[in-house]
Every structure is written in structure tokens, then in C-alpha cells.
Protein backbone atom coordinates (compact mmCIF):
# COMPACT_ATOMS: atom_id res chain seq x y z
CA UNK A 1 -69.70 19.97 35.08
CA UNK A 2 -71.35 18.99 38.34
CA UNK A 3 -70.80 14.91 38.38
CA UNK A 4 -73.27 14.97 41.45
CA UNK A 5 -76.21 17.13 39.36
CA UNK A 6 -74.93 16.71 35.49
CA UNK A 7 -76.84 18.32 33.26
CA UNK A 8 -79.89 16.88 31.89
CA UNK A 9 -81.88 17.07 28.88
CA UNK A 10 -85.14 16.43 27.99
CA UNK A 11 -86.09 16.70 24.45
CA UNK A 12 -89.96 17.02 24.13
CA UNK A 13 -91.77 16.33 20.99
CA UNK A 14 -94.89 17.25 20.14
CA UNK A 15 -97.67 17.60 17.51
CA UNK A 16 -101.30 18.54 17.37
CA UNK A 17 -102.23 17.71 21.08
CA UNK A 18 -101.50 21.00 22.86
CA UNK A 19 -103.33 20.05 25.80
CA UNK A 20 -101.55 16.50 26.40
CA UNK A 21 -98.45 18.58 25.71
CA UNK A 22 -99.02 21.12 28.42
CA UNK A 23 -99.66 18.56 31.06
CA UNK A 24 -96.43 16.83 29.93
CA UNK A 25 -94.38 20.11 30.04
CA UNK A 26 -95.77 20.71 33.34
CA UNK A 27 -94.66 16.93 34.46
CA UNK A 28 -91.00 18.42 33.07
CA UNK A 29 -91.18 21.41 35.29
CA UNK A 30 -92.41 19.62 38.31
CA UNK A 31 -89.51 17.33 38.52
CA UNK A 32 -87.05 16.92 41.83
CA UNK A 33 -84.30 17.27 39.85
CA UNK A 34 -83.47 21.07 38.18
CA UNK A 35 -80.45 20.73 36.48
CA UNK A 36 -82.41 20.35 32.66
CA UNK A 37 -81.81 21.61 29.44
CA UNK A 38 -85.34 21.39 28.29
CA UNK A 39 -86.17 21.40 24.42
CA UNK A 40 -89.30 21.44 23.46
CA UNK A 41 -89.68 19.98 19.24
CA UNK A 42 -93.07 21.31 17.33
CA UNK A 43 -93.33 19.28 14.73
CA UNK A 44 -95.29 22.15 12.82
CA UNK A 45 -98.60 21.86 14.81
CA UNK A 46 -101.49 23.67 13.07
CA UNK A 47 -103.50 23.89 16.13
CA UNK A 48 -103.63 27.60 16.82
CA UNK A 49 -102.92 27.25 20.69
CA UNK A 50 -98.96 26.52 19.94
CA UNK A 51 -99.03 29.95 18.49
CA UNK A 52 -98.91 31.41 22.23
CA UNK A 53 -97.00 28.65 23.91
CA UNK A 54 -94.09 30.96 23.55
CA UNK A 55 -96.13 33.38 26.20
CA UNK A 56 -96.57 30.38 28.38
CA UNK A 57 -92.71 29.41 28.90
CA UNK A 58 -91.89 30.87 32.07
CA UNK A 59 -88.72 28.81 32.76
CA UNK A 60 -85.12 29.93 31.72
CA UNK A 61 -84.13 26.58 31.68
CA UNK A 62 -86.34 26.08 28.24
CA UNK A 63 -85.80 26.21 24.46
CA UNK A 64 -89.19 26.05 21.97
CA UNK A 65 -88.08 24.91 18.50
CA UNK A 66 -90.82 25.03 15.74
CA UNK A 67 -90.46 23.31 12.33
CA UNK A 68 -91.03 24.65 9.30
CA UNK A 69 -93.08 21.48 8.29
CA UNK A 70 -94.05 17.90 9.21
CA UNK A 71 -91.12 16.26 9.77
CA UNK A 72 -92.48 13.23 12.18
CA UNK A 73 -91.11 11.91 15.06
CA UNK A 74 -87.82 10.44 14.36
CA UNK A 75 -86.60 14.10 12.94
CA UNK A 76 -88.41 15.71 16.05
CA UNK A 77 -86.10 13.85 18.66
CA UNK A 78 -83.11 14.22 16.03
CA UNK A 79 -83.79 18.10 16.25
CA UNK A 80 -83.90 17.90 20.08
CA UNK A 81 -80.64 15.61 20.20
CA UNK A 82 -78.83 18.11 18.14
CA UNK A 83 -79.91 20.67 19.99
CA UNK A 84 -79.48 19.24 23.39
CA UNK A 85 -76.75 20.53 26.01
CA UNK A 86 -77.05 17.75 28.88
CA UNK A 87 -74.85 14.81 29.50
CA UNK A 88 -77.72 12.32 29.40
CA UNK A 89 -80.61 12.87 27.01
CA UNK A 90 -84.74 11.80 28.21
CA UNK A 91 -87.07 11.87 25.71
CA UNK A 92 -90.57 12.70 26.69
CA UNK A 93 -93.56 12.58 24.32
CA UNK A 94 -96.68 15.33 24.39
CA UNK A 95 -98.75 12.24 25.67
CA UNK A 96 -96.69 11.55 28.48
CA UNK A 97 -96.64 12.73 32.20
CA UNK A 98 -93.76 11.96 34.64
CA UNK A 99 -93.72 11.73 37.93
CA UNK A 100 -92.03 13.93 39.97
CA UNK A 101 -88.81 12.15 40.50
CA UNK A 102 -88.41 10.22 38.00
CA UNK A 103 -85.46 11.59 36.26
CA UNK A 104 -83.90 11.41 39.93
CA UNK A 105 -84.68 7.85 40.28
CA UNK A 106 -83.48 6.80 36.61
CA UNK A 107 -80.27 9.06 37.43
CA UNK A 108 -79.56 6.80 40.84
CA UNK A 109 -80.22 3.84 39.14
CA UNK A 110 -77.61 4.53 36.52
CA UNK A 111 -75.34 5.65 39.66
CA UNK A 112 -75.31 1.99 41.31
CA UNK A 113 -74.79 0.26 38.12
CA UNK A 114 -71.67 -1.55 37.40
CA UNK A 115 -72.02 -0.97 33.59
């Protein structure tokens, strides 16, 4: 492990909202920092855009994990968590959007603190 770039990742959950999703996946990708494990946690969306996100993941770094029914939230981000590689976990939702260095800026901040 890299202390100076650990591993990262970013479980995203979503459900229904394909567009808000894609912006927030696209948030994900457009981050300063590029050492992520990103898992993305379909919570058995019946919109039939999801069925070609699969065609739209162009970046090795990502995992697309579909259940087999609606679970809600709290089992979405427990999939992701189990599923998860990183050292620190983010959670995004399909209804947020990050800026771009935000997971650099949380990282420093955990850097300078004494805890």
C-alpha cells in the first residue's frame, strides 16, 4: 500500500434516477485523486437506461453491482462496504455531485489531524 495515495473507495448507490446518477459518476471520475476502487450499488432500478450503463463504464478502476431486488439504501452501502477494496470508504449518493478535489481535500484533512 501507497501511505501517500492509499486506496480509496467510493461506494455509489443508486436507484431510479439514472440521469442524477450519471452526473454523480461523472463527479467520481473527474476527481484529482485516482487511486479509487469505485463500486457502483443498483438497487434493482427498473428504469430501462441502467440496462446499458454497463456499455457506458469506461474506467478499469470500476465495479457495477445490480441487485436482484429492492433492497434500500442501508443494504445498498452494506453491498458496497463488503465489496469495497480501499483503506477509507466515501459514500456518494446518485443525487450527489463532487467537486473535483474533494476526496483530496477530505484525505489532507484527515492527514493533519491529531486523532
Amino acid at each position: 500500500m501507497n501511505k501517500s495515495q492509499p486506496l480509496i473507495s467510493v461506494v455509489l448507490t443508486t436507484y431510479n434516477r439514472y440521469e442524477l446518477f450519471i452526473q454523480a459518476y461523472d463527479s467520481i471520475l473527474n476527481q484529482t485523486y485516482v487511486n479509487l476502487d469505485i463500486i457502483i450499488v443498483d438497487d434493482f432500478s427498473n428504469e430501462n437506461e441502467y440496462s446499458f450503463f454497463e456499455n457506458y463504464i469506461v474506467d478499469s478502476r470500476t465495479r457495477y453491482i445490480r441487485h436482484s431486488q429492492n433492497f434500500g439504501l442501508a443494504k445498498a452501502r452494506n453491498t458496497g462496504i463488503k465489496s469495497s477494496n480501499g483503506l477509507f470508504i466515501c459514500f456518494c449518493d446518485d443525487d450527489d455531485i463532487w467537486l473535483p478535489n474533494k476526496i483530496t481535500s477530505q484525505l489532507e484533512a484527515y492527514k493533519k489531524s491529531p486523532a
